[in-house]
Protein backbone atom coordinates (compact mmCIF):
# COMPACT_ATOMS: atom_id res chain seq x y z
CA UNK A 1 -49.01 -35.66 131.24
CA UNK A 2 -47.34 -34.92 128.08
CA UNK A 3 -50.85 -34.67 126.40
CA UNK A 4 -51.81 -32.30 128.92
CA UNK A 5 -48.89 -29.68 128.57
CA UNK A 6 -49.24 -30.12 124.43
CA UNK A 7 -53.30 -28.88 125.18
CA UNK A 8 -52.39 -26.20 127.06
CA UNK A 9 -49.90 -24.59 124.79
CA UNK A 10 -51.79 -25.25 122.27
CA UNK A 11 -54.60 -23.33 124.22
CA UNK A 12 -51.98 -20.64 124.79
CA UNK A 13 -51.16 -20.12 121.49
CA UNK A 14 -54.55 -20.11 119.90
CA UNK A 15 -55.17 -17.27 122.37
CA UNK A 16 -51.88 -15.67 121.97
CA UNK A 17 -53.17 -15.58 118.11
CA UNK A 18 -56.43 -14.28 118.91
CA UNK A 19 -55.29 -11.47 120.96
CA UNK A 20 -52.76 -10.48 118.18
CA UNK A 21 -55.88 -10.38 115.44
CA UNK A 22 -58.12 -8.18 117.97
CA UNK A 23 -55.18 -5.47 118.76
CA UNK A 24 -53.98 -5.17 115.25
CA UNK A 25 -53.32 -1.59 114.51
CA UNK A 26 -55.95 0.14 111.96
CA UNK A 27 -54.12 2.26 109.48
CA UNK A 28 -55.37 5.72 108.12
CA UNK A 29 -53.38 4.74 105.34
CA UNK A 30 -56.09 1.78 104.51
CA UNK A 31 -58.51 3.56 104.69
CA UNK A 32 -61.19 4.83 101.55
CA UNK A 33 -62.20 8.30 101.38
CA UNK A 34 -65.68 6.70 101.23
CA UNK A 35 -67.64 10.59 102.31
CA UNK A 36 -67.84 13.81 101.18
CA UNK A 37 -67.33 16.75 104.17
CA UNK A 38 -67.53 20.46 103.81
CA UNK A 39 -68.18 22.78 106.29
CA UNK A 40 -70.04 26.14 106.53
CA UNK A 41 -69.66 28.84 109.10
CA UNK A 42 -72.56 31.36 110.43
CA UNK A 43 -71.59 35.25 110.57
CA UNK A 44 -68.71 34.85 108.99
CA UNK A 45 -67.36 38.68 108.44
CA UNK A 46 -63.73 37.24 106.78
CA UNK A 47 -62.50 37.63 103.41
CA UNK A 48 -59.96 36.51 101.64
CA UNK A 49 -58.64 34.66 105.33
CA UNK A 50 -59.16 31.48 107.40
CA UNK A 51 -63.04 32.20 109.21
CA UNK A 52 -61.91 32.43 112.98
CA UNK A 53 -65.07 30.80 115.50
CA UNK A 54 -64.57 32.35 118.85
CA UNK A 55 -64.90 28.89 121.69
CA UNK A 56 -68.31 28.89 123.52
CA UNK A 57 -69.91 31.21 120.93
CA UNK A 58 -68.94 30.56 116.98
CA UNK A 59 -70.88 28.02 115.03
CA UNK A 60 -69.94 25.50 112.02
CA UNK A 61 -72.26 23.54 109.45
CA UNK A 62 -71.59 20.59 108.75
CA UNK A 63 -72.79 18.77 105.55
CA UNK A 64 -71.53 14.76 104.84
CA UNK A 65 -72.95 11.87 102.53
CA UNK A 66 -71.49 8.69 101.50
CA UNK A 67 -70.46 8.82 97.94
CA UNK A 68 -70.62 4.91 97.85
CA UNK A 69 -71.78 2.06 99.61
CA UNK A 70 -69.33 0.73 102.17
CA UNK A 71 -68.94 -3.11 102.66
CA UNK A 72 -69.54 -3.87 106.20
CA UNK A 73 -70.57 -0.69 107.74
CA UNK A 74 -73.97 -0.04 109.13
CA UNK A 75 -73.38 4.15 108.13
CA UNK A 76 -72.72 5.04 111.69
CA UNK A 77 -70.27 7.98 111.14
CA UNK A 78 -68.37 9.79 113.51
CA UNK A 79 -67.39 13.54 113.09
CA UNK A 80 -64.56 15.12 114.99
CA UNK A 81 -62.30 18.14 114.93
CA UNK A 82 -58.89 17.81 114.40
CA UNK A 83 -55.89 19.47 114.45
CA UNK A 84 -54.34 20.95 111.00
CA UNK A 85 -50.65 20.60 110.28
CA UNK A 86 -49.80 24.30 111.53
CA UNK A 87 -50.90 23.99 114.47
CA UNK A 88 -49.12 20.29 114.86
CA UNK A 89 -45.86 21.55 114.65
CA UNK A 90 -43.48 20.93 117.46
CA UNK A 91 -46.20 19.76 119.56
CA UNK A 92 -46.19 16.11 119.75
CA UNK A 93 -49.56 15.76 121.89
CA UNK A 94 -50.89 16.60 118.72
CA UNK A 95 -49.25 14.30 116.10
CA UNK A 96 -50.29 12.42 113.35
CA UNK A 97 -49.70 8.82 113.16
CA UNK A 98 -50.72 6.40 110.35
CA UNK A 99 -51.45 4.35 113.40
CA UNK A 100 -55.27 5.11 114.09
CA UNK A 101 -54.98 3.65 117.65
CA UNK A 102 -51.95 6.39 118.62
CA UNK A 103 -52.87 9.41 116.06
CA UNK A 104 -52.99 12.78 118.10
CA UNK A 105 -54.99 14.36 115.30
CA UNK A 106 -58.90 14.56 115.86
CA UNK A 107 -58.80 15.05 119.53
CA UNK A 108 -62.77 16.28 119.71
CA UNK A 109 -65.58 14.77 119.05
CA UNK A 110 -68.34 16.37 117.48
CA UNK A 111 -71.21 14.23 117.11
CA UNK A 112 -72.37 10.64 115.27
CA UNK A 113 -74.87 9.95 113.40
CA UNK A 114 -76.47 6.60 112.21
CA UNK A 115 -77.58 8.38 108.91
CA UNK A 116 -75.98 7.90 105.40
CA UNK A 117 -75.91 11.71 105.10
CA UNK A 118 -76.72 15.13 107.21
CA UNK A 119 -76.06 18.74 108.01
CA UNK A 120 -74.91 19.01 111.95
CA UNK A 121 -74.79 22.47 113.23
CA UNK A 122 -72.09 22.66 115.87
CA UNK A 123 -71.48 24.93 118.61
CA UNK A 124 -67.58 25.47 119.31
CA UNK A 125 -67.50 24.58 123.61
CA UNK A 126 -65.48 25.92 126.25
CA UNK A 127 -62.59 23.09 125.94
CA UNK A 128 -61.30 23.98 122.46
CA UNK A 129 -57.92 25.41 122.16
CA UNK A 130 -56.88 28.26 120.24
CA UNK A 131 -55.87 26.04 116.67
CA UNK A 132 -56.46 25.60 113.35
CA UNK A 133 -59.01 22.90 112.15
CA UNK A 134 -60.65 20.90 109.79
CA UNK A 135 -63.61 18.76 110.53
CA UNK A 136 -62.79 14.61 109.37
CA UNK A 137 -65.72 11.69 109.35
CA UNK A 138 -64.86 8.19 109.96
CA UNK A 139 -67.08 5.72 108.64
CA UNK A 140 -67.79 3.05 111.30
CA UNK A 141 -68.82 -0.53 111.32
CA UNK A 142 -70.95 -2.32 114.15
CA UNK A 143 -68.06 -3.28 116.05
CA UNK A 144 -66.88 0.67 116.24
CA UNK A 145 -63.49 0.22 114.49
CA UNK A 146 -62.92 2.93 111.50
CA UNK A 147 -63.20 1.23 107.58
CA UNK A 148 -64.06 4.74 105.83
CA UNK A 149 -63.11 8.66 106.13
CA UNK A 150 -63.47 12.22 104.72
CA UNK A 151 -63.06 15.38 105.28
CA UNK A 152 -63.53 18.77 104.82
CA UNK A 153 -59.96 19.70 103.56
CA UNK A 154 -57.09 18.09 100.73
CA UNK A 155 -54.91 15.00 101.44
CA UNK A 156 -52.16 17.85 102.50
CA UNK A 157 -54.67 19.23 104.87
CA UNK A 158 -54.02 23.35 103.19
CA UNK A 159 -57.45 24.26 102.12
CA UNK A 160 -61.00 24.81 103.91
CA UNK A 161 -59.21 25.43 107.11
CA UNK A 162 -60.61 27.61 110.33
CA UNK A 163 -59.43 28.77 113.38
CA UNK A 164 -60.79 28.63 116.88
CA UNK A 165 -60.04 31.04 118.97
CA UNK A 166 -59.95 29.69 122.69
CA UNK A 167 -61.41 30.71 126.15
CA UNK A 168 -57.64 32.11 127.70
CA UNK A 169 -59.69 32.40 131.34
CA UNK A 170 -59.06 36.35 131.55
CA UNK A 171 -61.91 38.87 131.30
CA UNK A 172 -62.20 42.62 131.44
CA UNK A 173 -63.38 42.29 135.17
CA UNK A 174 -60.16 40.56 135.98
CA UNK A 175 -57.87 42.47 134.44
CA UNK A 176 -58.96 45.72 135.72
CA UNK A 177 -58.70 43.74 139.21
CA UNK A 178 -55.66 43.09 138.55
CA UNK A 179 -54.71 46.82 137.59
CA UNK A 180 -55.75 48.08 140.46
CA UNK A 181 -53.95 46.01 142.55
CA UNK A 182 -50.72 46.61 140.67
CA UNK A 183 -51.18 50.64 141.02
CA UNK A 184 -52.42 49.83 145.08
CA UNK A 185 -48.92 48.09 145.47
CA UNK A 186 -47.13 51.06 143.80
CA UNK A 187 -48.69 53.40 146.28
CA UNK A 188 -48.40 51.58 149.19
CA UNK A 189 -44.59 50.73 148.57
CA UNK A 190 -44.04 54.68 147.83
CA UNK A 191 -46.00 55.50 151.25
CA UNK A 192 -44.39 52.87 153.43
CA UNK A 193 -40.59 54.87 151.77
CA UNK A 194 -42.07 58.17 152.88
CA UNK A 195 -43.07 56.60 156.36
CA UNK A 196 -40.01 55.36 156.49
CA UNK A 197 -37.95 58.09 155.97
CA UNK A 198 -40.12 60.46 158.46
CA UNK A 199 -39.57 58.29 161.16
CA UNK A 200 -36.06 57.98 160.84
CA UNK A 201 -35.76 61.79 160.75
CA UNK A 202 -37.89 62.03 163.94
CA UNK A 203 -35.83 59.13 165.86
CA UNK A 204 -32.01 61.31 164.79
């Protein structure tokens, strides 16, 4: 009996062990910068400003390449864009976190690739908020989990920015709808007053 219990903690514990080693937290922090990013942007009429894509019509390059071989990764990369530190402020949905499995940062995925370089062109969609960006690459290995990074701005995340500006659901069509209905109300609360005060004088 007592040989029994001592297996089955001992069972318990090598999985407890186990489980511990599969959910331990990847840090950006360990990470290499292992790939060089930079980004490009078609019809680009700003100087001497942050280029501003409009969502579901602006377009960005994207050029990355390995500067070095990585040990253990089969040069699957992942590109996303991610939130830069202006637009992270007081808005904790978007926060960083050393802590790759609860960082807020890179909330969009882009595209990945199974080559060791590339140019992507990407075309801004619908869902993108109005933000500024940068683009980051993760290096992956075959098991998905992140060993390598770049991207297309510093380590302080201040140069090589853009802006999106987002989809806010209103259109010219709606808001003259919605101008005419305002003046309609104004007229019919002024002819319902006159109305009003006719039939009172009739009814004295």
């Amino acid at each position: 009996m007592a040989m029994a219990v001592r297996y089955y903690l001992l069972v318990a514990l090598l999985a407890m062990h186990q489980f511990s080693f599969e959910s331990e937290a990847v840090l950006f922090s360990s990470l290499t910068q292992v790939l060089d990013v930079s980004t490009q942007f078609i019809n680009d009429p700003t100087i001497d400003k942050l280029p501003v894509l409009i969502a579901d019509e602006g377009e960005i390059t994207i050029t990355w390449g390995y500067k070095q071989p990585v040990p253990g990764a089969e040069y699957k990369t992942k590109l996303q864009l991610c939130y830069a530190p202006v637009s992270q402020l007081n808005r904790g949905w978007r926060k960083s976190n050393n802590d790759l499995t609860k960082d807020k940062t890179c909330q969009f995925d882009i595209t990945t690739s199974n080559a060791t370089s590339g140019v992507y062109t990407w075309k801004v969609t619908k869902i993108i908020p109005t933000a500024t960006y940068f683009v980051r690459a993760y290096a992956l290995d075959n098991t998905q989990e992140k060993i390598g990074f770049g991207q297309s701005t510093d380590k302080n995340k201040t140069i090589n920015l853009f802006e999106v500006e987002g989809i806010s659901g209103r259109t010219a069509t709606l808001d003259i709808a919605a101008g005419v209905f305002s003046a309609f109300s104004v007229f019919a609360l002024v002819g319902f007053f006159i109305f009003e005060n006719t039939l009172l004088k009739k009814t004295k």
